[in-house]
Protein backbone atom coordinates (compact mmCIF):
# COMPACT_ATOMS: atom_id res chain seq x y z
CA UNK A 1 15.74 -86.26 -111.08
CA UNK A 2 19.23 -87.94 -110.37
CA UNK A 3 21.69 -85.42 -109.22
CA UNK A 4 24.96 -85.92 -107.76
CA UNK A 5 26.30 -83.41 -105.06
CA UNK A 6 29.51 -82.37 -103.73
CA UNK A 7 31.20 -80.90 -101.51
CA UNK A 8 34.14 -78.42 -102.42
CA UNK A 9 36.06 -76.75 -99.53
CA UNK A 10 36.64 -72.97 -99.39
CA UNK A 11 40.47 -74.27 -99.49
CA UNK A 12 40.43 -76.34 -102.02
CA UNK A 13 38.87 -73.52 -104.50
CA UNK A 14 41.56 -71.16 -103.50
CA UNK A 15 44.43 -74.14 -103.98
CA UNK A 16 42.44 -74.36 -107.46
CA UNK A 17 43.18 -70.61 -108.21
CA UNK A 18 46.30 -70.54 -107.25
CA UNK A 19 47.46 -73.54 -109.40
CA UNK A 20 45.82 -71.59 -112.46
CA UNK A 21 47.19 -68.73 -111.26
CA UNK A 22 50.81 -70.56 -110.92
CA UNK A 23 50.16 -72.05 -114.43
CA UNK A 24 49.28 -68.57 -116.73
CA UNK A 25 52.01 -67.20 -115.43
CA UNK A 26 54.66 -69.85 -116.30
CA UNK A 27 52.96 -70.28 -119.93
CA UNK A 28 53.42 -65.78 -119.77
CA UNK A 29 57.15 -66.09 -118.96
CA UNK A 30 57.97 -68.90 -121.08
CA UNK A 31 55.41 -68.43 -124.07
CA UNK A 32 58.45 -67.80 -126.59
CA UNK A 33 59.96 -71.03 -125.53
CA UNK A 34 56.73 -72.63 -125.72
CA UNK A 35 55.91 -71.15 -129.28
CA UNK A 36 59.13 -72.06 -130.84
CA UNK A 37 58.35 -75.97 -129.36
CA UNK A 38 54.92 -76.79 -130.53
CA UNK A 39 56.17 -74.65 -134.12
CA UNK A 40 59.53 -76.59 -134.02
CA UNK A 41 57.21 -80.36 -133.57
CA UNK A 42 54.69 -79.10 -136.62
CA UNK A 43 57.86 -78.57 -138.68
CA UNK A 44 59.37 -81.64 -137.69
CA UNK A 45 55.78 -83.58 -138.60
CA UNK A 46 55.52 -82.26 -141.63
CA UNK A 47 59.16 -82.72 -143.06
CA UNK A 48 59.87 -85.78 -141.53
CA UNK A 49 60.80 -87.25 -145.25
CA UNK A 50 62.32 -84.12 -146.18
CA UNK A 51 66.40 -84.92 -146.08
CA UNK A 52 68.48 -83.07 -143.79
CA UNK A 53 71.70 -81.38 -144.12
CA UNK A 54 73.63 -79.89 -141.32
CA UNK A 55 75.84 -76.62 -141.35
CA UNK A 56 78.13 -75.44 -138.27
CA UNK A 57 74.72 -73.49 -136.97
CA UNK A 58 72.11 -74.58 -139.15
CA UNK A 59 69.74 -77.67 -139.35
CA UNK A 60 68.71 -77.90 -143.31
CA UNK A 61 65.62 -79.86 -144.32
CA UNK A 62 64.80 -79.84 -148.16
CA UNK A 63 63.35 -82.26 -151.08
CA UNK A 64 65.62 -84.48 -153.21
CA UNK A 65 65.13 -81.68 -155.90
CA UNK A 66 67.61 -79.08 -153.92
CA UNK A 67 70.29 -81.69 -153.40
CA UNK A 68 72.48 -79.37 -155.83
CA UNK A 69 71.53 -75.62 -153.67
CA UNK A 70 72.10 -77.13 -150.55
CA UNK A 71 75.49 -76.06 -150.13
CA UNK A 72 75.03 -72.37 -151.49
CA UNK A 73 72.07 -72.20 -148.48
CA UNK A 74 74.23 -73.52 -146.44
CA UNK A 75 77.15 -70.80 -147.30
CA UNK A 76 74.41 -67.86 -147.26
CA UNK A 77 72.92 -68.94 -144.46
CA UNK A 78 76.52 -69.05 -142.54
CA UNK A 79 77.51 -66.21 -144.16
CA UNK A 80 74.37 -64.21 -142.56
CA UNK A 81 74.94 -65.77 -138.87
CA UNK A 82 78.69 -64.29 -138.43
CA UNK A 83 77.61 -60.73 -140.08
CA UNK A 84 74.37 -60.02 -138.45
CA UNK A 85 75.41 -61.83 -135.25
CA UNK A 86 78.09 -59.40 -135.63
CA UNK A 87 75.87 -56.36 -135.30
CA UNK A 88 73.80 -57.54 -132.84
CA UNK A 89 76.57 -58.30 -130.11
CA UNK A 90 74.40 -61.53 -129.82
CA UNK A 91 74.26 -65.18 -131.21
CA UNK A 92 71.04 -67.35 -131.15
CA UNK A 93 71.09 -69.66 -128.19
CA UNK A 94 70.74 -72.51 -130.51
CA UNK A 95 70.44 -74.23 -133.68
CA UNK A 96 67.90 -72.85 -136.29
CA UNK A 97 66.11 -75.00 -138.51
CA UNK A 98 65.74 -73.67 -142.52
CA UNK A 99 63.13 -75.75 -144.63
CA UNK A 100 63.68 -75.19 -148.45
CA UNK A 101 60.28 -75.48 -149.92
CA UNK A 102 60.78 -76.02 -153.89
CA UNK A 103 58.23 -73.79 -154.64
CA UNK A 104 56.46 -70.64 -153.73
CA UNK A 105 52.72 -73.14 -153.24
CA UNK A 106 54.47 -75.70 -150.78
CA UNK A 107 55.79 -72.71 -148.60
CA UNK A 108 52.60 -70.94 -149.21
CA UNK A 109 50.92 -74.13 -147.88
CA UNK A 110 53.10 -74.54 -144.72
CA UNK A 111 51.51 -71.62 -143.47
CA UNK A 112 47.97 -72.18 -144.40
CA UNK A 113 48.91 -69.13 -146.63
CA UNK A 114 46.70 -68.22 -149.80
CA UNK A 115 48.72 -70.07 -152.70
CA UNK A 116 49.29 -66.72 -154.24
CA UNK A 117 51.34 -65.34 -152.18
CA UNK A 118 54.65 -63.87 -152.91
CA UNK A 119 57.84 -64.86 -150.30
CA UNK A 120 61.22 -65.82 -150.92
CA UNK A 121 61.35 -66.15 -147.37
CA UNK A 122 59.50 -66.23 -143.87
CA UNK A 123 60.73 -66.36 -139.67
CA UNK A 124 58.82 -68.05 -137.61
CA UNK A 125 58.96 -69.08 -133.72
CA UNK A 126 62.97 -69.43 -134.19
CA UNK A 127 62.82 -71.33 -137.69
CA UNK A 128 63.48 -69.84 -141.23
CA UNK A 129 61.35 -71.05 -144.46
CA UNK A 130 62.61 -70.53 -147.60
CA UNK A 131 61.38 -70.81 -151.12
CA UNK A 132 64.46 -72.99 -153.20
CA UNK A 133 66.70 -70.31 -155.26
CA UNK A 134 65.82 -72.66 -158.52
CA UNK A 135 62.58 -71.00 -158.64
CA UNK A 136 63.32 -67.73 -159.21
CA UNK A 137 67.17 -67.46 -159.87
CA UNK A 138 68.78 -68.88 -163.18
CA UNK A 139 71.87 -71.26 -162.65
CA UNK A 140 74.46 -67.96 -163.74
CA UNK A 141 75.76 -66.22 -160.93
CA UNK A 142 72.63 -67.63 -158.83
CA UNK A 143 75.60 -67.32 -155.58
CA UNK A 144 76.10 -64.13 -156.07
CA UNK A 145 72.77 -63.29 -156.16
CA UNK A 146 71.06 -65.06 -153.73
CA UNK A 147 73.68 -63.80 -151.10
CA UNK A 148 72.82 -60.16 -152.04
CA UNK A 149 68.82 -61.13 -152.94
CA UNK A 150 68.18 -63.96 -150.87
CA UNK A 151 66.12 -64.07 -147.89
CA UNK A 152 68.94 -65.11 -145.43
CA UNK A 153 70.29 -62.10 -143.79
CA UNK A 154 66.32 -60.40 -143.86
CA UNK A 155 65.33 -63.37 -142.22
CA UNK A 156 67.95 -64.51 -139.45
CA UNK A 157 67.95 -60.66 -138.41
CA UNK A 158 64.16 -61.24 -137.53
CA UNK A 159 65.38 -64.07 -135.31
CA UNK A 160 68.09 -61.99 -133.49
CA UNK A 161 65.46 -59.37 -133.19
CA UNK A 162 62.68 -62.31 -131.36
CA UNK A 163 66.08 -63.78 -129.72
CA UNK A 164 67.03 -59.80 -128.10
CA UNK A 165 63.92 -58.90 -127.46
CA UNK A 166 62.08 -62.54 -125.76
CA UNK A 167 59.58 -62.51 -128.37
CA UNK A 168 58.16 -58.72 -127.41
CA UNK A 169 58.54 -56.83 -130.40
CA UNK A 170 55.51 -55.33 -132.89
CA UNK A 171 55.88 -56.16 -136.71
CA UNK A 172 56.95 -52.71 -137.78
CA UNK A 173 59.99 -52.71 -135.52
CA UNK A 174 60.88 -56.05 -136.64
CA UNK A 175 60.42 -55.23 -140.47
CA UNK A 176 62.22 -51.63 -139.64
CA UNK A 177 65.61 -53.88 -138.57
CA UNK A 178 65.76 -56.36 -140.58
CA UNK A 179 65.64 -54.00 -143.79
CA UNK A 180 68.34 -51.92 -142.18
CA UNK A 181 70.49 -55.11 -141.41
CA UNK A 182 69.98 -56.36 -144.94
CA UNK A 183 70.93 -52.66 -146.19
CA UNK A 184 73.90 -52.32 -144.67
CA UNK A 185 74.86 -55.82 -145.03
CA UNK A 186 73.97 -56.14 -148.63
CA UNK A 187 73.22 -53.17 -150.03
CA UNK A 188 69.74 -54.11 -151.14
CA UNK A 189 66.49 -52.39 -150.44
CA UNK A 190 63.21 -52.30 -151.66
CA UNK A 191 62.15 -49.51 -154.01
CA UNK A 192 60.52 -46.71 -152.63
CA UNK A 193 56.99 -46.20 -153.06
CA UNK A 194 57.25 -42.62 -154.02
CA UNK A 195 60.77 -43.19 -156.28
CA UNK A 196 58.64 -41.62 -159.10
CA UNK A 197 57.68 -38.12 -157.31
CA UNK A 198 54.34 -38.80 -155.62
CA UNK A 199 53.45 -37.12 -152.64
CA UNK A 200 54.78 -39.40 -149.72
CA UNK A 201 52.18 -40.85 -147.44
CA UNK A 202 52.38 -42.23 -144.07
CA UNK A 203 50.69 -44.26 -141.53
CA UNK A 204 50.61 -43.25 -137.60
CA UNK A 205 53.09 -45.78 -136.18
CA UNK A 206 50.11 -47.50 -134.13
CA UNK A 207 48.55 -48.07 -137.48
CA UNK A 208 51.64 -50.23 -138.01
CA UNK A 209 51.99 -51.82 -135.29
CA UNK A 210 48.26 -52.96 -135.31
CA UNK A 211 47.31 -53.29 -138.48
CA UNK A 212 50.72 -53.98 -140.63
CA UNK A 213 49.50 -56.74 -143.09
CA UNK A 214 46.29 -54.82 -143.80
CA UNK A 215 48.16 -51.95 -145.12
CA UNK A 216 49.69 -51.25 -148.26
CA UNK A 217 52.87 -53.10 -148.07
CA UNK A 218 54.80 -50.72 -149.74
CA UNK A 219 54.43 -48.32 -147.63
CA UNK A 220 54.67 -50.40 -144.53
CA UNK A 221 57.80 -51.67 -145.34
CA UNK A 222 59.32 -48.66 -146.87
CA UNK A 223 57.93 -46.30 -143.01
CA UNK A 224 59.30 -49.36 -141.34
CA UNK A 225 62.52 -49.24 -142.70
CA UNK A 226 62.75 -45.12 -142.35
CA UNK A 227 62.35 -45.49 -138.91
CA UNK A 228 65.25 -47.98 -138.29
CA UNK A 229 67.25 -45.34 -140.42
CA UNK A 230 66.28 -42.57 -138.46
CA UNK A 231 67.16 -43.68 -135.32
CA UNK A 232 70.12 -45.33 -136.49
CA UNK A 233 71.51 -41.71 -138.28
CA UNK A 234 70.39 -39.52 -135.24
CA UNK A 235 71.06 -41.49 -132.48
CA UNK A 236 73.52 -44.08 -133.68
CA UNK A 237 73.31 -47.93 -134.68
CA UNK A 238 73.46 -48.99 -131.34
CA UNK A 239 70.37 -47.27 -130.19
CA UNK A 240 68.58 -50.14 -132.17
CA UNK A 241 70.02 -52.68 -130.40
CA UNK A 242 69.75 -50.71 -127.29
CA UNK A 243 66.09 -50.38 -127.75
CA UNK A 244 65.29 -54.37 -128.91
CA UNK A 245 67.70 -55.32 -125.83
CA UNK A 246 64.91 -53.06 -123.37
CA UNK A 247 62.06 -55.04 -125.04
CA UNK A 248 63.36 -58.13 -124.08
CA UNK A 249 63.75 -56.50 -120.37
CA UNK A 250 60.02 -56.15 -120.83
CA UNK A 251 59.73 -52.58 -121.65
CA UNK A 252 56.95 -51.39 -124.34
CA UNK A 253 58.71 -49.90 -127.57
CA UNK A 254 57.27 -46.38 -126.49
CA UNK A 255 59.61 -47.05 -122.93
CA UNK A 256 62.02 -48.33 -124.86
CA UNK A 257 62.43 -45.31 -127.50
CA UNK A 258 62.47 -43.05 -124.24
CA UNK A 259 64.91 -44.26 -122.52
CA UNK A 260 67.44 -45.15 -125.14
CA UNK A 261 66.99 -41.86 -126.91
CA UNK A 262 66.37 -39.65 -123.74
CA UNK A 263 63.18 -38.20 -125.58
CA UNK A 264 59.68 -38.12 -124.48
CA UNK A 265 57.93 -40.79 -127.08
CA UNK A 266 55.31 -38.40 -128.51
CA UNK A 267 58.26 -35.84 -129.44
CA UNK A 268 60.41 -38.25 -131.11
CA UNK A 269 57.13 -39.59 -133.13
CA UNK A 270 56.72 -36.40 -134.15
CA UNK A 271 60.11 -35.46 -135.38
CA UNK A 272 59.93 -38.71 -137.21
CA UNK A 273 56.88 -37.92 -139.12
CA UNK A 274 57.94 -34.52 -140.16
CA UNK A 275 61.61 -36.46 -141.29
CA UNK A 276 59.40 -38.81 -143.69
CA UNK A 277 57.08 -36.38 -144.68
CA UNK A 278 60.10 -34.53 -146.71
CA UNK A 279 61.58 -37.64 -147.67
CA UNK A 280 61.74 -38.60 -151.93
């Protein structure tokens, strides 16, 4: 039997170890940075005969069949970066890419989503997708719609939240801002789930944060954005910020929510549920 044998010093296992070692941490640290690379090289691949328009902070990549939007996305999408920047105290640390998919299958596709999904608009790992306003606005008054409808303040507040926060945030906070930033910015929200009288219904907050996209969405988003409001009413706005800045210190949202609002976690969950639980 042919074997081959070798010999493998007690040093050079440790050296071994400690390069792994050396190496998970530095992907740990820098895993948001990392992300956003290998997502910002598939985009790149897979528009790379989409044409490109650029705005003072915005990369634009679309299909010869937007040409005549381009400009209005461009406009929204500025509009969005000096508002919600605003808020924030914060601007992104660079450019952002938007793709304009022409329709709801090609953006569907992009993220290996089923082709029946419903999105206007997704972030992901610092870029924005959006589905072209021609699908689902008519040419009157499509500005003035898409800057109050439109996905680009919801979606560039999800990047300030990933940009504050280094990438540690759960979906429910992220969902929770980003309606409240689009509230107060536009004055659009989603309709409540319980706008005709029914008994309001809840999920426990780890339910959220684990399971978010199993649940039903209305609810989700509707809890999500009650708990933005809540904190934002009772504690002020910038406890929001306060909170997504102590994420990105590395703080858990439980740490966080204590030591911004000076209120053991469990107590404030409470509180919250029995604020919802009387809500219409």
């Amino acid at each position: 039997m042919l074997g081959i044998k070798t010999a493998v010093s007690a040093k050079s296992v440790v050296l071994m170890l400690v390069f792994i070692l050396i190496i998970t941490l530095l992907i740990n640290k820098n895993s948001q940075s990392l992300m956003r690379f290998m997502v910002g090289q598939e985009i790149n691949l897979k528009t790379a005969d989409f044409n490109q328009y650029q705005s003072e902070h915005y990369d634009i990549k679309y299909t010869p069949v937007d040409e005549p939007y381009v400009k209005l996305i461009a406009g929204s999408a500025e509009e969005a970066y000096d508002t919600v920047s605003a808020m924030f105290g914060l601007e992104p640390g660079s450019r952002t890419v938007i793709v304009v998919y022409p329709d709801s299958n090609s953006l569907s596709q992009s993220f290996g989503w089923d082709k029946d999904a419903n999105a206007m608009g997704v972030y992901w790992a610092g870029s924005i997708r959006i589905l072209s306003p021609r699908e689902w606005l008519g040419e009157q008054d499509m500005s003035l719609h898409f800057t109050r409808e439109g996905p680009m303040v919801h979606e560039f507040a999800h990047l300030m939240v990933d940009e504050m926060s280094r990438g540690n945030y759960n979906r429910w906070w992220t969902e929770g801002i980003a309606q409240y930033v689009e509230k107060k910015t536009t004055g659009f929200e989603f309709s409540s789930p319980f706008a005709g009288g029914e008994k309001v219904e809840y999920y426990q907050l780890k339910q959220l944060a684990k399971k978010f996209d199993e649940l039903d969405q209305s609810i989700a988003y509707w809890e999500s954005l009650q708990a933005a409001e809540y904190i934002a009413d009772r504690y002020g706005q910038d406890s929001l910020f306060n909170i997504t800045r102590q994420l990105g210190q590395g703080k858990s949202l439980e740490q966080a929510i204590e030591n911004t609002l000076a209120i053991p976690y469990t107590e404030w969950e409470e509180d919250f549920y029995r604020h919802i639980a009387n809500e219409v």
